[in-house]
Protein backbone atom coordinates (compact mmCIF):
# COMPACT_ATOMS: atom_id res chain seq x y z
CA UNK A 1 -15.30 -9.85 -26.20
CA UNK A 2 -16.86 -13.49 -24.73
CA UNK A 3 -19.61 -14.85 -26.45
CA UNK A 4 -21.18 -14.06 -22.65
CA UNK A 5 -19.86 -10.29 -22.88
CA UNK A 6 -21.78 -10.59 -26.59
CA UNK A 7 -24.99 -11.69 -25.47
CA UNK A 8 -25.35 -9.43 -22.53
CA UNK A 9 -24.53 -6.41 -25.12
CA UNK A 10 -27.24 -7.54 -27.80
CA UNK A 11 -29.45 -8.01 -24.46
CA UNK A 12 -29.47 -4.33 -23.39
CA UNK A 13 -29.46 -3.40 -27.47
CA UNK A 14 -32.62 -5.55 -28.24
CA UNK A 15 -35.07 -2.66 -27.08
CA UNK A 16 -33.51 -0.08 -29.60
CA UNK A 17 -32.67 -3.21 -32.44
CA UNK A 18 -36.41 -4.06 -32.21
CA UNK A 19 -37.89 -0.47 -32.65
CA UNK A 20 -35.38 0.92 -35.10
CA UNK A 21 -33.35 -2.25 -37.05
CA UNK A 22 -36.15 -5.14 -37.11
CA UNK A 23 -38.68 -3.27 -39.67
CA UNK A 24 -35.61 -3.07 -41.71
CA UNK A 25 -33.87 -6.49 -41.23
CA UNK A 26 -37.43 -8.32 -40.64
CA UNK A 27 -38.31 -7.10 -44.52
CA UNK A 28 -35.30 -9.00 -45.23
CA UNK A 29 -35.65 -11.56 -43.01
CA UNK A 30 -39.26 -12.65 -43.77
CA UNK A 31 -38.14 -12.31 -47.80
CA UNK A 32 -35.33 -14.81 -47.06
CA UNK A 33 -37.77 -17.35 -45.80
CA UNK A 34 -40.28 -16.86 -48.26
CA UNK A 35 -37.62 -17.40 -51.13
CA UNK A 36 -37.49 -21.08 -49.95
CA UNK A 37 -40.75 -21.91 -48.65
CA UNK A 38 -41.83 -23.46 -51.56
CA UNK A 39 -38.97 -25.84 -51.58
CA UNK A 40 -39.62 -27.20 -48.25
CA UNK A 41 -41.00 -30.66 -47.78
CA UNK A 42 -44.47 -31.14 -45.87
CA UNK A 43 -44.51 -30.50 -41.85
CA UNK A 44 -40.64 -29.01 -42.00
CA UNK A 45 -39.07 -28.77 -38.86
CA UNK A 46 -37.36 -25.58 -39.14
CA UNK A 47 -34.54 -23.87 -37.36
CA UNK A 48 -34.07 -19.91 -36.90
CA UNK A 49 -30.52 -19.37 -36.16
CA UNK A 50 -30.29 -15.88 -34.74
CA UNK A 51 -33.65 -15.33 -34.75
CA UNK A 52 -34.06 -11.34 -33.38
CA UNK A 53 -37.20 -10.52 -32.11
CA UNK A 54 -38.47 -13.40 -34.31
CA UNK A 55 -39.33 -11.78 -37.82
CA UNK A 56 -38.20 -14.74 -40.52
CA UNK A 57 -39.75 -17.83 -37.70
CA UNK A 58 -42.87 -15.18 -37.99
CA UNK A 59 -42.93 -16.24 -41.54
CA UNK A 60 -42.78 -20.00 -41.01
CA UNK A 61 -45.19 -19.96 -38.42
CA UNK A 62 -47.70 -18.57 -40.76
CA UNK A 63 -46.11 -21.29 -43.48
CA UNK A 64 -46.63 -23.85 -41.22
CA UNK A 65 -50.28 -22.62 -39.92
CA UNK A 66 -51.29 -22.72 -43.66
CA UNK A 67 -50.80 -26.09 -44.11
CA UNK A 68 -52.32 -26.89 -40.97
CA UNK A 69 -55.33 -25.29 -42.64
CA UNK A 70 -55.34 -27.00 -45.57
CA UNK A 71 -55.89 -30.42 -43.90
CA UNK A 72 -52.06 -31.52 -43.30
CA UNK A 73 -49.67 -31.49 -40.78
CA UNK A 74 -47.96 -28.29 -39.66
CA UNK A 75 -44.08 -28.73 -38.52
CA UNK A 76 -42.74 -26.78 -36.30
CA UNK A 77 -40.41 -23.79 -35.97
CA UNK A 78 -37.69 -23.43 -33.70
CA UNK A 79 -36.38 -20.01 -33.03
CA UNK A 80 -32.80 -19.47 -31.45
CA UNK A 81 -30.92 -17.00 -30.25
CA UNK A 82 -28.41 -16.51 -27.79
CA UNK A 83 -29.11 -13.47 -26.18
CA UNK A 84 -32.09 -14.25 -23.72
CA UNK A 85 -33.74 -10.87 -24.20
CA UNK A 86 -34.04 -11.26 -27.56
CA UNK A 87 -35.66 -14.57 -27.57
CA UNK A 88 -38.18 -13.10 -25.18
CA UNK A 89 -38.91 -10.76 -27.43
CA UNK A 90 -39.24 -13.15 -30.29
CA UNK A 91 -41.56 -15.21 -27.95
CA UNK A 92 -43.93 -12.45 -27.23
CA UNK A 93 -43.90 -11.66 -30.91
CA UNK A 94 -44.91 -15.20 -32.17
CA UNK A 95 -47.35 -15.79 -29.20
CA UNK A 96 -49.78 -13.20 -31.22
CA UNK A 97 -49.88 -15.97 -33.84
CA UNK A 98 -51.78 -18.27 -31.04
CA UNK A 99 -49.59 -21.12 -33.20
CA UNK A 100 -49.03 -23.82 -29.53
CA UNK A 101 -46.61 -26.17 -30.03
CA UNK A 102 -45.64 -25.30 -33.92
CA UNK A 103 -43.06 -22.66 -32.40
CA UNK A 104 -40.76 -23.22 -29.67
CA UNK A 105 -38.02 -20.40 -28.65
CA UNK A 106 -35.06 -20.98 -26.46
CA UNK A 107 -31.89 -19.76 -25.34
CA UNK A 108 -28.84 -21.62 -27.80
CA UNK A 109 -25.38 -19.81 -29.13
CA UNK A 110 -24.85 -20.54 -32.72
CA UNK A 111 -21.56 -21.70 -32.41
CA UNK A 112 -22.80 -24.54 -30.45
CA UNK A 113 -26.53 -25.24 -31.19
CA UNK A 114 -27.76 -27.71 -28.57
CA UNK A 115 -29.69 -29.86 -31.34
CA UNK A 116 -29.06 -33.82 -32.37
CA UNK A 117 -27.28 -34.19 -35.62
CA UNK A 118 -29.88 -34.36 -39.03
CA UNK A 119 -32.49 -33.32 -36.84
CA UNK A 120 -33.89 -30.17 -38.86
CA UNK A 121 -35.44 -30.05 -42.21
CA UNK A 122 -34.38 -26.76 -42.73
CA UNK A 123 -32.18 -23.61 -41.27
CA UNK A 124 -31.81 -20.46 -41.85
CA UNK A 125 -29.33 -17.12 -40.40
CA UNK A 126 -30.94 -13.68 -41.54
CA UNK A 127 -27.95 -11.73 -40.72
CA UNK A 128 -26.45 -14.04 -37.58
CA UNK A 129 -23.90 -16.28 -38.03
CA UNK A 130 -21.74 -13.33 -40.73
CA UNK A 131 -21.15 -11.57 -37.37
CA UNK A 132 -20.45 -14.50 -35.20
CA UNK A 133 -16.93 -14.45 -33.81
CA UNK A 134 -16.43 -18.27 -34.82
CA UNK A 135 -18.32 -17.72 -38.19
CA UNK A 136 -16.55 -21.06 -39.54
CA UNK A 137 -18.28 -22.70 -36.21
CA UNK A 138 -21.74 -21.48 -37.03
CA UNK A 139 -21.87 -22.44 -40.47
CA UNK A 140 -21.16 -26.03 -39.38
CA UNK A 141 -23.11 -25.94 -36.71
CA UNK A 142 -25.80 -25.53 -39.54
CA UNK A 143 -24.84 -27.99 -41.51
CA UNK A 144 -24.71 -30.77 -38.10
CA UNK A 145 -28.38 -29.95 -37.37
CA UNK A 146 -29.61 -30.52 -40.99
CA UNK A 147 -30.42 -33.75 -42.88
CA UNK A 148 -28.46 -34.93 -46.10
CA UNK A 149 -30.25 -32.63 -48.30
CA UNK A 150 -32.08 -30.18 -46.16
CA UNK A 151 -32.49 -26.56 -46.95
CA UNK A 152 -30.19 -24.05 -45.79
CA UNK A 153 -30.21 -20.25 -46.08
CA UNK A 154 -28.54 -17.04 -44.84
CA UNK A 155 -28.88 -13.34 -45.54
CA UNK A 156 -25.38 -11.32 -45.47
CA UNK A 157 -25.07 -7.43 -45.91
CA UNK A 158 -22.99 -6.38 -49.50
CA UNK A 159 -19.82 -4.67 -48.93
CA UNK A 160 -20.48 -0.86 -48.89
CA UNK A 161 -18.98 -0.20 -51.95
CA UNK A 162 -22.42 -2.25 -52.80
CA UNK A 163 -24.52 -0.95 -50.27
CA UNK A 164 -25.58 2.44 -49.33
CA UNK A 165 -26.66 1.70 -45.71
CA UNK A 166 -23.13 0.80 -45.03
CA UNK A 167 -21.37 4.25 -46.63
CA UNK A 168 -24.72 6.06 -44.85
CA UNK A 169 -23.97 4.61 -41.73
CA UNK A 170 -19.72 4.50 -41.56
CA UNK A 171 -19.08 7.40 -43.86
CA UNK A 172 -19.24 10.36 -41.44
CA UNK A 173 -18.07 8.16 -38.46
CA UNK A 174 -15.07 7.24 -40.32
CA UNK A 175 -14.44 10.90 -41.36
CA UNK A 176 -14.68 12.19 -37.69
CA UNK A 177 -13.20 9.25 -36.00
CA UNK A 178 -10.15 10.06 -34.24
CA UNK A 179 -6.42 8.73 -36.23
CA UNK A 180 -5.30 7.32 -33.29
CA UNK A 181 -8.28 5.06 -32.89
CA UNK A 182 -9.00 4.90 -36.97
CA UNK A 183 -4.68 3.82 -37.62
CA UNK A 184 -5.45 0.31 -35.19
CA UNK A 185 -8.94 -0.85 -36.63
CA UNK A 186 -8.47 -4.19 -38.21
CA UNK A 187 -9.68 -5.09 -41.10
CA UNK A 188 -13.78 -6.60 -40.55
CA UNK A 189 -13.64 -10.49 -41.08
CA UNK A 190 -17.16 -10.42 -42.75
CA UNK A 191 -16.27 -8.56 -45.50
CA UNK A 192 -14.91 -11.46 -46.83
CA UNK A 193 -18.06 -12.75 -47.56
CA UNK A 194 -19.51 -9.86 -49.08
CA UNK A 195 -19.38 -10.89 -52.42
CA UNK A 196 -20.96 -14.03 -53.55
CA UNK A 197 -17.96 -15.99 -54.33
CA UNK A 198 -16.46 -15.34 -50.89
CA UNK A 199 -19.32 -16.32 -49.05
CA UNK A 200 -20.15 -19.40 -50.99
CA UNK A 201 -16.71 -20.37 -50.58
CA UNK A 202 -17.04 -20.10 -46.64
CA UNK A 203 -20.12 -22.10 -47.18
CA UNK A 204 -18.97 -25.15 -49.13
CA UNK A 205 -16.11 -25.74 -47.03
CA UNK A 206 -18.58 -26.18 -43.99
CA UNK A 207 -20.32 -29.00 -45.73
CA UNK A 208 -22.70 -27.19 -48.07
CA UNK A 209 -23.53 -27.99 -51.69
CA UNK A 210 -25.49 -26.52 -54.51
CA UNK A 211 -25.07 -22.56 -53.43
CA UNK A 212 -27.17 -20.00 -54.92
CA UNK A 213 -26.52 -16.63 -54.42
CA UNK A 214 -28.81 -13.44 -54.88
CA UNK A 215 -28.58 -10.00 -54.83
CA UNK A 216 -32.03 -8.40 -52.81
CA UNK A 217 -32.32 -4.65 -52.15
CA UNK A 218 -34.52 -2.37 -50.33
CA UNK A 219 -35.48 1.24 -49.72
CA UNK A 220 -36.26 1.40 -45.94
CA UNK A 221 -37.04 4.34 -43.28
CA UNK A 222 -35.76 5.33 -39.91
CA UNK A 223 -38.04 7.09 -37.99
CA UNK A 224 -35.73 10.26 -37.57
CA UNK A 225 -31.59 10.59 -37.55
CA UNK A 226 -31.45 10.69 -33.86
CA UNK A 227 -32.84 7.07 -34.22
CA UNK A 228 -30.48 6.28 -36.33
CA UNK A 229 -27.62 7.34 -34.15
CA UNK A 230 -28.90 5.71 -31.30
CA UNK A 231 -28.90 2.62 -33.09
CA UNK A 232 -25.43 3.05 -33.89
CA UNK A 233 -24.40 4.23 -30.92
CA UNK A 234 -26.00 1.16 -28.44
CA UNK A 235 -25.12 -1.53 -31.48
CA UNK A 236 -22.68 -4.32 -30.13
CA UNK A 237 -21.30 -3.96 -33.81
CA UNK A 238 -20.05 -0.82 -33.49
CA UNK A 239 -19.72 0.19 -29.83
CA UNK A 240 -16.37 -1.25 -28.74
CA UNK A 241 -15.20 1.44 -32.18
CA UNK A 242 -16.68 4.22 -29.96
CA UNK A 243 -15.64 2.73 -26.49
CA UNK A 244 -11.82 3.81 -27.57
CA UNK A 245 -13.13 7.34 -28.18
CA UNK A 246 -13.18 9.97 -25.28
CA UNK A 247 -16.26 11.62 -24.53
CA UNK A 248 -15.00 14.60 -26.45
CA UNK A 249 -13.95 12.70 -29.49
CA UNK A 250 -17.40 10.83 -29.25
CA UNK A 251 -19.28 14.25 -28.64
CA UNK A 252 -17.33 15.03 -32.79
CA UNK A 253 -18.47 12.09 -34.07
CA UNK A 254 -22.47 11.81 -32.80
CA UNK A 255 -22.24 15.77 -34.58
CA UNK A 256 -21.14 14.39 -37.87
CA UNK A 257 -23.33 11.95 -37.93
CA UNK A 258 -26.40 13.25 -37.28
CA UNK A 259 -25.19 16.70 -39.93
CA UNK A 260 -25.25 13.93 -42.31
CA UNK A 261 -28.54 12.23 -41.03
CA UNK A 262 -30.57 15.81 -41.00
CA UNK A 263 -29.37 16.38 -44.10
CA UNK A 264 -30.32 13.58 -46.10
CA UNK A 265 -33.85 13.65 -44.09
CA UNK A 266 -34.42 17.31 -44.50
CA UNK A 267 -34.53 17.54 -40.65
CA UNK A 268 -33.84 16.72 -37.21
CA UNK A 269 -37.75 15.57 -37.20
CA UNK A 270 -37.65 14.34 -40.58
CA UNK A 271 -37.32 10.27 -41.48
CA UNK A 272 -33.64 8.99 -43.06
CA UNK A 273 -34.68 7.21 -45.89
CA UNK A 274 -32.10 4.65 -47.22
CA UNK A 275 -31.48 2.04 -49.70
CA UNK A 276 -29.89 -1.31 -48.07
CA UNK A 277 -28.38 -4.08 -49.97
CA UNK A 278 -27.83 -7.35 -49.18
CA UNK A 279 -27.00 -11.40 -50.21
CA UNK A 280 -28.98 -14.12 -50.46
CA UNK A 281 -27.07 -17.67 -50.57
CA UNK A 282 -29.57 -20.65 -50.21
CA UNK A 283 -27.76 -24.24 -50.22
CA UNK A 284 -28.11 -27.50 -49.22
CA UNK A 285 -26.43 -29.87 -47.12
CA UNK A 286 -24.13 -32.39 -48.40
């Protein structure tokens, strides 16, 4: 799939990603920022890689806004992303904060940030560039846009051995999925960065020093399992594994899925309540 194919998918997925995944990856998201905040220098210019609808440059807005308050100067906050729905979304969500000119959000892939070299204080990824199909691309992509020594951090799911919303989520599909489709699935790329000396590996070689990584964990809530499945079903993540399924085969695995679901909610009309695990690596650059 293009990186064009990509960002039309996360496009028509941003309505469902915003009501059902953001209260869930925003906890994370805003947590991520916050875990730095007090490391960056005064008026930061800041860059949200991946931004969503906007949940961790939420967080630096209000960062920035503070010291604005107290008497200095703000920075600003730059949120990317490139699927142009989703930065709508993320604008309409950070105009609340009435912030001007601290926050700007535009249009930029990752891979290829349209930024001059050492011209950020600061970047962060809350679950972006892990998934990107040129991950090596977006993690030095960071490190371009930062200065020598700027602050750079990235949230990345645990394996599922680690982290129940991954069994909760793949478990049943993987038991219903067809063979024919389940014998060709390669083997996910990011799940070599699951643990933290895999993904600080990947990290250093793109030009980062000083890695720390952290373990953070959550118990979070779907509003009911037919949420969930939606979710699942309409996420560019999993999709194309459905897309080789026929509508029978799919029809199998939406009922295993949401058995499981009900189950662990108590009902169809019940929330899915679910621990989620995930990494923390904050670095700088070289």
């Amino acid at each position: 799939m293009t990186s064009i194919d990509l960002s039309t998918a996360w496009d028509h997925h941003a309505s469902t990603y915003t009501r059902v995944a953001a209260p869930c990856t925003g906890y994370f998201a805003q947590s991520l920022f916050l875990s730095v905040a007090g490391r960056l220098p005064p008026a930061a210019r800041v860059l949200d890689i991946a931004c969503g609808n906007g949940e961790l440059s939420h967080a630096a807005v209000l960062h920035c806004l503070a010291q604005q308050r107290a008497g200095g100067a703000p920075g600003q906050v730059i949120a990317t992303d490139f699927s142009e729905e989703m930065v709508a979304r993320a604008r309409r969500n950070l105009s609340a904060l009435e912030a001007g000119d601290v926050v700007r959000c535009e249009v930029h892939d990752g891979q290829a940030l349209g930024f001059d070299a050492a011209s950020f204080d600061a970047a962060f990824s809350a679950f972006g560039i892990f998934l990107f199909p040129d991950r090596s691309a977006g993690w030095r992509e960071a490190a371009r846009v930062l200065r020598p020594g700027g602050l750079f951090a990235t949230a990345v799911w645990r394996g599922p051995d680690d982290n129940p919303l991954g069994r909760l989520q793949m478990a049943p599909v993987m038991m219903s999925l067809p063979e024919h489709v389940r014998a060709s699935l390669p083997r996910p790329g990011w799940l070599d960065i699951t643990t933290p000396e895999g993904l600080t590996k990947e990290v250093t070689a793109a030009g980062f020093v000083d890695a720390e990584v952290t373990v953070h964990s959550a118990a979070l809530t779907a509003p009911t399992p037919q949420a969930m499945w939606t979710m699942m079903h309409e996420s560019p993540l999993i999709r194309p594994l459905f897309e080789r399924c026929s509508e029978d085969e799919l029809a199998v695995i939406e009922r295993s899925v949401l058995a499981d679901f009900e189950e662990l909610a108590g009902g169809a009309d019940r929330p899915v309540r679910f621990e989620a695990s995930c990494h923390f690596l904050i670095a700088r650059r070289a």
